[in-house]
PDB file of N, CA and C in Angstrom:
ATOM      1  N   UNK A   1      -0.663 -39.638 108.826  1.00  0.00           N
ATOM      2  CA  UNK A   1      -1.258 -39.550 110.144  1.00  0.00           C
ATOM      3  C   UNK A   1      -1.427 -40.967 110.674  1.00  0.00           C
ATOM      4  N   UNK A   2      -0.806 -40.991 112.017  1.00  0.00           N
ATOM      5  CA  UNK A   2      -0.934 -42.511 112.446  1.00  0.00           C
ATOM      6  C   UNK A   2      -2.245 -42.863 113.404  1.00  0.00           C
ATOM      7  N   UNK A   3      -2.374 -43.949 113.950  1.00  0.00           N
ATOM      8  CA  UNK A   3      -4.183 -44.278 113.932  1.00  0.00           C
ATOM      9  C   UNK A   3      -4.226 -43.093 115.743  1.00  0.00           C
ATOM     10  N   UNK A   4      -3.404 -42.988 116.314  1.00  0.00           N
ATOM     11  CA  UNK A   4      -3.147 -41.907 117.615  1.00  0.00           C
ATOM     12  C   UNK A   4      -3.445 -40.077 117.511  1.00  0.00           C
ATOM     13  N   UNK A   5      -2.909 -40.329 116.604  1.00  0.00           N
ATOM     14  CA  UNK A   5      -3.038 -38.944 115.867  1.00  0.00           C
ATOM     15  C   UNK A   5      -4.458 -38.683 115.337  1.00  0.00           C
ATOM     16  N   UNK A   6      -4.851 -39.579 114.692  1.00  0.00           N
ATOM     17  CA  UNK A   6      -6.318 -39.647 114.267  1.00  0.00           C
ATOM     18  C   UNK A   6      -7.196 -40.088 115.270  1.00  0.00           C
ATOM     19  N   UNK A   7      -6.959 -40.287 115.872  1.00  0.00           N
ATOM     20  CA  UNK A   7      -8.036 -40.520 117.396  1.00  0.00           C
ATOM     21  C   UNK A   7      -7.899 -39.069 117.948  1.00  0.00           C
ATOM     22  N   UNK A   8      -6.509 -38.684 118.369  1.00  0.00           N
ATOM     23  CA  UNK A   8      -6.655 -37.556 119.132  1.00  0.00           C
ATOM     24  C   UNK A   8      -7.898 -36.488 118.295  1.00  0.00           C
ATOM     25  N   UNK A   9      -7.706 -36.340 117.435  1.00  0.00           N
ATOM     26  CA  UNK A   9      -8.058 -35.377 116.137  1.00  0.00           C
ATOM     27  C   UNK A   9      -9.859 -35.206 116.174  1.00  0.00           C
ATOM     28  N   UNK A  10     -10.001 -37.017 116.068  1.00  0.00           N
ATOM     29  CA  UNK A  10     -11.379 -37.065 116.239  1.00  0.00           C
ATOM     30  C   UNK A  10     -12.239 -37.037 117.821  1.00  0.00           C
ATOM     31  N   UNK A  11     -11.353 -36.373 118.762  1.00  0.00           N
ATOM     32  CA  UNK A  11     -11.840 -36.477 119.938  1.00  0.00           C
ATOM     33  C   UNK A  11     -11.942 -34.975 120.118  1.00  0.00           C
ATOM     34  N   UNK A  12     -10.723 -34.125 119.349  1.00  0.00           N
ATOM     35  CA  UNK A  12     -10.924 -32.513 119.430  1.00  0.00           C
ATOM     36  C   UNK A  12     -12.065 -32.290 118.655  1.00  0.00           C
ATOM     37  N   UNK A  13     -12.360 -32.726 117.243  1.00  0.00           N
ATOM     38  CA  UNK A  13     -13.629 -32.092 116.730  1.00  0.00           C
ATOM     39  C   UNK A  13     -14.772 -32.545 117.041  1.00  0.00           C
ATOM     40  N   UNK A  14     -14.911 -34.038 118.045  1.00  0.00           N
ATOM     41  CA  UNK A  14     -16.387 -34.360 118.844  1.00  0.00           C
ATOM     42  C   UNK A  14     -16.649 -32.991 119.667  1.00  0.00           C
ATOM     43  N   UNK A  15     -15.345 -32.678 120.772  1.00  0.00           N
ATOM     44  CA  UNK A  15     -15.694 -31.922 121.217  1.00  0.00           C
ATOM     45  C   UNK A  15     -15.552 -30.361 121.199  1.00  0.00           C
ATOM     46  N   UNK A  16     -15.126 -29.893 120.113  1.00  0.00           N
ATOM     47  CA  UNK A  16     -15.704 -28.487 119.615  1.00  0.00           C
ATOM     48  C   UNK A  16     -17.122 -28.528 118.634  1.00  0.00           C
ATOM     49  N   UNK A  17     -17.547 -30.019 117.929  1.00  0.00           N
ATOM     50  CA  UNK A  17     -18.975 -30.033 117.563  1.00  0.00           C
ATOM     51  C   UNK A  17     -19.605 -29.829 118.596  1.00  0.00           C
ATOM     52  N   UNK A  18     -19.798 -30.238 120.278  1.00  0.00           N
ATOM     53  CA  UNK A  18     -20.423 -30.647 121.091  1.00  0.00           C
ATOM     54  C   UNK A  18     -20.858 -28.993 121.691  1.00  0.00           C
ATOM     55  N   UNK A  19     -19.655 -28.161 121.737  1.00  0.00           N
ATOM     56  CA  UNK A  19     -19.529 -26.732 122.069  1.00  0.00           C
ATOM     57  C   UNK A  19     -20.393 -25.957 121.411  1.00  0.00           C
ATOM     58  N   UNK A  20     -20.354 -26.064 119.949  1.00  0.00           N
ATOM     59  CA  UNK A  20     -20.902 -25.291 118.891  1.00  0.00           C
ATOM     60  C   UNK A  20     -22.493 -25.497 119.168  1.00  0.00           C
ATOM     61  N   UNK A  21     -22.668 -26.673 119.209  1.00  0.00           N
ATOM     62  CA  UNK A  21     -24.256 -27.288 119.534  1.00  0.00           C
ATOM     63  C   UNK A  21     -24.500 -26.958 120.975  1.00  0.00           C
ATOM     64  N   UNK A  22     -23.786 -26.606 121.942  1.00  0.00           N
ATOM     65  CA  UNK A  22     -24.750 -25.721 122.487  1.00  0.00           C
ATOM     66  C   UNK A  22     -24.759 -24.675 122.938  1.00  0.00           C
ATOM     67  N   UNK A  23     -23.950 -23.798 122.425  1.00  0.00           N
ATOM     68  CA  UNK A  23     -23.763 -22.216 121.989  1.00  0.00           C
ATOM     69  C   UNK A  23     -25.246 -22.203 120.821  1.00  0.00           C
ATOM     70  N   UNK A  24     -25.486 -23.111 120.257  1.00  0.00           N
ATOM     71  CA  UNK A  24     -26.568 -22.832 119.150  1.00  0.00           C
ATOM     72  C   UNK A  24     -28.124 -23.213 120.058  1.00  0.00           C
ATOM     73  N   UNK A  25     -27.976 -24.321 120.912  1.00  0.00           N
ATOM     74  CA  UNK A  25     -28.947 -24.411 121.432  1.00  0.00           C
ATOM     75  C   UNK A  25     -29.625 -23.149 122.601  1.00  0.00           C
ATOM     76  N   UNK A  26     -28.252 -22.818 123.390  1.00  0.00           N
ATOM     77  CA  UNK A  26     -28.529 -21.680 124.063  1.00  0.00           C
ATOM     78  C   UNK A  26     -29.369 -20.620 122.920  1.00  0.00           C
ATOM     79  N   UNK A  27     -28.480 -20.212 121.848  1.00  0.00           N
ATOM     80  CA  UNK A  27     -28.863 -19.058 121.555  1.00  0.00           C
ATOM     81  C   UNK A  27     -30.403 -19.191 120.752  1.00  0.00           C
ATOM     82  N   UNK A  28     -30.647 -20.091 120.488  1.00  0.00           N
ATOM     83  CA  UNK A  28     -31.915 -20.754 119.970  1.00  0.00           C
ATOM     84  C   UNK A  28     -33.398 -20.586 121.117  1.00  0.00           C
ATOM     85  N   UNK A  29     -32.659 -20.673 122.396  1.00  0.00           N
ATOM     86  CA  UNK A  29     -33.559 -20.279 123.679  1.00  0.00           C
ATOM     87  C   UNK A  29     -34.139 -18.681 123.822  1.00  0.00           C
ATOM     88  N   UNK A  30     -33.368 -18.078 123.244  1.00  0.00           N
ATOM     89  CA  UNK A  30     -33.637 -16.753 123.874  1.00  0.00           C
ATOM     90  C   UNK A  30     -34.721 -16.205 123.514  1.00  0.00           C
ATOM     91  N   UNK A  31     -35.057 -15.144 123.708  1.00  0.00           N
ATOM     92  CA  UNK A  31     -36.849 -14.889 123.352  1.00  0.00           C
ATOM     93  C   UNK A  31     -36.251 -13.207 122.372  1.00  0.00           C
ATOM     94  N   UNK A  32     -37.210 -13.665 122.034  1.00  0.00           N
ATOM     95  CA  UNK A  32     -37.175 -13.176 120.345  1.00  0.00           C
ATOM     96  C   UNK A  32     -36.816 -11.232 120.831  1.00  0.00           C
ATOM     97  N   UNK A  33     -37.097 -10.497 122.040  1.00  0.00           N
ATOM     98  CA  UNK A  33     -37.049  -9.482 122.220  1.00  0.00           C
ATOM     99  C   UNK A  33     -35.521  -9.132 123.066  1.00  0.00           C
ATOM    100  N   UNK A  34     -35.080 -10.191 123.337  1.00  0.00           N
ATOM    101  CA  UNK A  34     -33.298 -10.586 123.634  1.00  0.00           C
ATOM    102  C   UNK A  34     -32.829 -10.343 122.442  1.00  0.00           C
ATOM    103  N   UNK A  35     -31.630  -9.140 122.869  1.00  0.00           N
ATOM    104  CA  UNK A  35     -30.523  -9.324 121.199  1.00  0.00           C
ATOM    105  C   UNK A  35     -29.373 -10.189 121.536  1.00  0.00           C
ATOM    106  N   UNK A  36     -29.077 -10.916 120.666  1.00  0.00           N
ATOM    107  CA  UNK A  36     -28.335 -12.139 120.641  1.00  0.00           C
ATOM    108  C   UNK A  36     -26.857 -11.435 119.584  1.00  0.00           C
ATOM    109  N   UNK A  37     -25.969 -11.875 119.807  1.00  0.00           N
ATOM    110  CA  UNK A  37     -24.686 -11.051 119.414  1.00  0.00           C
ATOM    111  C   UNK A  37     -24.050 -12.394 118.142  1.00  0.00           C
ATOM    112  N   UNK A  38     -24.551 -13.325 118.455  1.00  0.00           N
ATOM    113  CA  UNK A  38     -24.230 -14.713 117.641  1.00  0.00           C
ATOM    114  C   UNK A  38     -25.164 -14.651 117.139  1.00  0.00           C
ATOM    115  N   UNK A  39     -24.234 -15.083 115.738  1.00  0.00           N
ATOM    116  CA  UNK A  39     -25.088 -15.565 114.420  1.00  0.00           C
ATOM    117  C   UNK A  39     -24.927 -17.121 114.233  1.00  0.00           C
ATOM    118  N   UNK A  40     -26.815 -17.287 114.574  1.00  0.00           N
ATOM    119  CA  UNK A  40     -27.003 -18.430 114.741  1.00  0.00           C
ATOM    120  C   UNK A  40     -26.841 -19.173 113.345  1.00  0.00           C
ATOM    121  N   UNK A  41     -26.981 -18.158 112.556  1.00  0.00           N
ATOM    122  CA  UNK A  41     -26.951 -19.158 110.559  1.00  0.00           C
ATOM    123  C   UNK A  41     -25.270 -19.746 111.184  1.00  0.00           C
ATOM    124  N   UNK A  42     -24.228 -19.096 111.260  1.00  0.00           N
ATOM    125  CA  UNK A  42     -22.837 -19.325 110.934  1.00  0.00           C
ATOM    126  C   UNK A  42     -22.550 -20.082 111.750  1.00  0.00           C
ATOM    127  N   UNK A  43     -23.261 -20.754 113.073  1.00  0.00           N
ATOM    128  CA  UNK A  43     -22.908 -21.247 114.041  1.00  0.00           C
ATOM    129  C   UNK A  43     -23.547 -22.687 113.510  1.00  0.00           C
ATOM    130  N   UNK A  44     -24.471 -22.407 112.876  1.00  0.00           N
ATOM    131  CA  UNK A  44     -24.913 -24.005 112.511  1.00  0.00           C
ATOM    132  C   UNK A  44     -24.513 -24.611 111.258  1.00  0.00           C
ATOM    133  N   UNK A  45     -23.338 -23.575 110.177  1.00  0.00           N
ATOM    134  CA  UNK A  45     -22.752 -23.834 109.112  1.00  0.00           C
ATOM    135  C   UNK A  45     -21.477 -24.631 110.061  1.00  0.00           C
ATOM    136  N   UNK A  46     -21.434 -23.889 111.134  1.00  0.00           N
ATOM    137  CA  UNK A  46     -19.942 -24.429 111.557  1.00  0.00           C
ATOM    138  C   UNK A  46     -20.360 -26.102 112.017  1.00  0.00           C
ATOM    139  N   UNK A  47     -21.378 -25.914 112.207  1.00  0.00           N
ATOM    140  CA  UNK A  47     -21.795 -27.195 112.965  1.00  0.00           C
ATOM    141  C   UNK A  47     -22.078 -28.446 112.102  1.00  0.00           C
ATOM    142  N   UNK A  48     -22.346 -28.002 110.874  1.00  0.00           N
ATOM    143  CA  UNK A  48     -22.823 -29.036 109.538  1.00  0.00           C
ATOM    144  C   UNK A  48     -21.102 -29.814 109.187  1.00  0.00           C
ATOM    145  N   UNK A  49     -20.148 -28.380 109.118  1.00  0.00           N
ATOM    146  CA  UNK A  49     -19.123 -28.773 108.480  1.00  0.00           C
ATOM    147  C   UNK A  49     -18.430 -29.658 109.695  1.00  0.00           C
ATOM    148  N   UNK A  50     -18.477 -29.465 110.926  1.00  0.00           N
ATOM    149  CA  UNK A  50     -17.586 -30.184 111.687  1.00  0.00           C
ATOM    150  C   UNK A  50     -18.466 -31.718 111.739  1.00  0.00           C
ATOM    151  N   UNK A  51     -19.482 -31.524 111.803  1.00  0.00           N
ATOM    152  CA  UNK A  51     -20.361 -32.930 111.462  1.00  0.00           C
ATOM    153  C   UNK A  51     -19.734 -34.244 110.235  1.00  0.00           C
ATOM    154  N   UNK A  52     -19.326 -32.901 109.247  1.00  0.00           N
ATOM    155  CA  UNK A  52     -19.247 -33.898 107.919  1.00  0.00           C
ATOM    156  C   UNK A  52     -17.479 -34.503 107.962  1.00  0.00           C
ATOM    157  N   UNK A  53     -16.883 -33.161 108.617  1.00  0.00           N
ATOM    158  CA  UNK A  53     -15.211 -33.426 108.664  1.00  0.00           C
ATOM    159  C   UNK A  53     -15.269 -35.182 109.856  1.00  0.00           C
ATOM    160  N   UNK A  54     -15.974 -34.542 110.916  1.00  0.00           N
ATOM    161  CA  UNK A  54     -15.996 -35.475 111.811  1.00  0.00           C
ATOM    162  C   UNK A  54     -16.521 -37.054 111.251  1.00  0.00           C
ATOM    163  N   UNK A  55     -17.370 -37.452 110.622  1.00  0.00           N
ATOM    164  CA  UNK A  55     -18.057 -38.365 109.792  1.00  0.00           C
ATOM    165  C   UNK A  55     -16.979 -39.373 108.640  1.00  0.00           C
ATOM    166  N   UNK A  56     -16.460 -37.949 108.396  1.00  0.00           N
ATOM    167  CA  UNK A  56     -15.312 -38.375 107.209  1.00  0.00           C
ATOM    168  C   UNK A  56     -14.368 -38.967 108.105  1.00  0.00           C
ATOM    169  N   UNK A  57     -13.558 -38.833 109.264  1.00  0.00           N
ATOM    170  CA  UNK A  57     -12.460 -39.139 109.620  1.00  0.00           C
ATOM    171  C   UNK A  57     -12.575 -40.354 110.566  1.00  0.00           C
ATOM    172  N   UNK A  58     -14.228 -40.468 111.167  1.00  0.00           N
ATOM    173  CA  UNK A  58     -14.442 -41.861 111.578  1.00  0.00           C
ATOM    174  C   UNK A  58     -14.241 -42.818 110.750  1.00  0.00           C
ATOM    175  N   UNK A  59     -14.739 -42.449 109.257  1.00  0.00           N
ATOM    176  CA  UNK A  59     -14.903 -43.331 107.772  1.00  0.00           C
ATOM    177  C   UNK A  59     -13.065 -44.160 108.034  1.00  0.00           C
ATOM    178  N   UNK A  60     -12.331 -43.163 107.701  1.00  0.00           N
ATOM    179  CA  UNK A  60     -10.946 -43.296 107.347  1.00  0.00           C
ATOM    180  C   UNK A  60     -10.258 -44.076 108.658  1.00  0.00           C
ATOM    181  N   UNK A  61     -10.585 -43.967 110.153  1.00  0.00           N
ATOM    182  CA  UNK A  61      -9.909 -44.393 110.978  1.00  0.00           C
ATOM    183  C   UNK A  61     -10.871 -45.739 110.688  1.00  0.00           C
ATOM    184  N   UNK A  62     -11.930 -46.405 110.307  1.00  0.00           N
ATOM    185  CA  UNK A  62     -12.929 -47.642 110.574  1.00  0.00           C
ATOM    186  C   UNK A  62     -12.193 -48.425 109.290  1.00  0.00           C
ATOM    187  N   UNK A  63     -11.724 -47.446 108.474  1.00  0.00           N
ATOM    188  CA  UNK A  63     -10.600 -48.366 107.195  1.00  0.00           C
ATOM    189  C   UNK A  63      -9.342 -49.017 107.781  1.00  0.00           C
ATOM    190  N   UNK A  64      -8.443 -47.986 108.344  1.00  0.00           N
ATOM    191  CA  UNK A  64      -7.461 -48.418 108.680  1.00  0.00           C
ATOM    192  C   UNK A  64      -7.545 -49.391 109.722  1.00  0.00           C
TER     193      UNK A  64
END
């Protein structure tokens, strides 16, 4: 992967982290007698892992 490719890469998963976080924040709003169709656990697993993928690939592009 060349350093273009890895930029593009890390600009798609800023912004599907950015999505996820606030699909979670919305659904975090709603009042407790609202049924909510999202599962907020899986939405914030998704959100840990794109955190850590994202973290990792700044690491690797700040090497090269």
């Amino acid at each position: 992967m060349n350093l273009a490719q890895a930029l593009k890469l890390k600009n798609r998963l800023a912004g599907e982290l950015v999505r996820k976080q606030q699909i979670l924040e919305r659904e975090n709003a709603r009042r407790n007698d609202s049924v909510s169709k999202i599962d907020r656990e899986a939405v914030w697993n998704e959100v840990v892992e794109l955190s850590d993928k994202l973290g990792e690939l700044k690491g690797r592009i700040t090497r090269a």
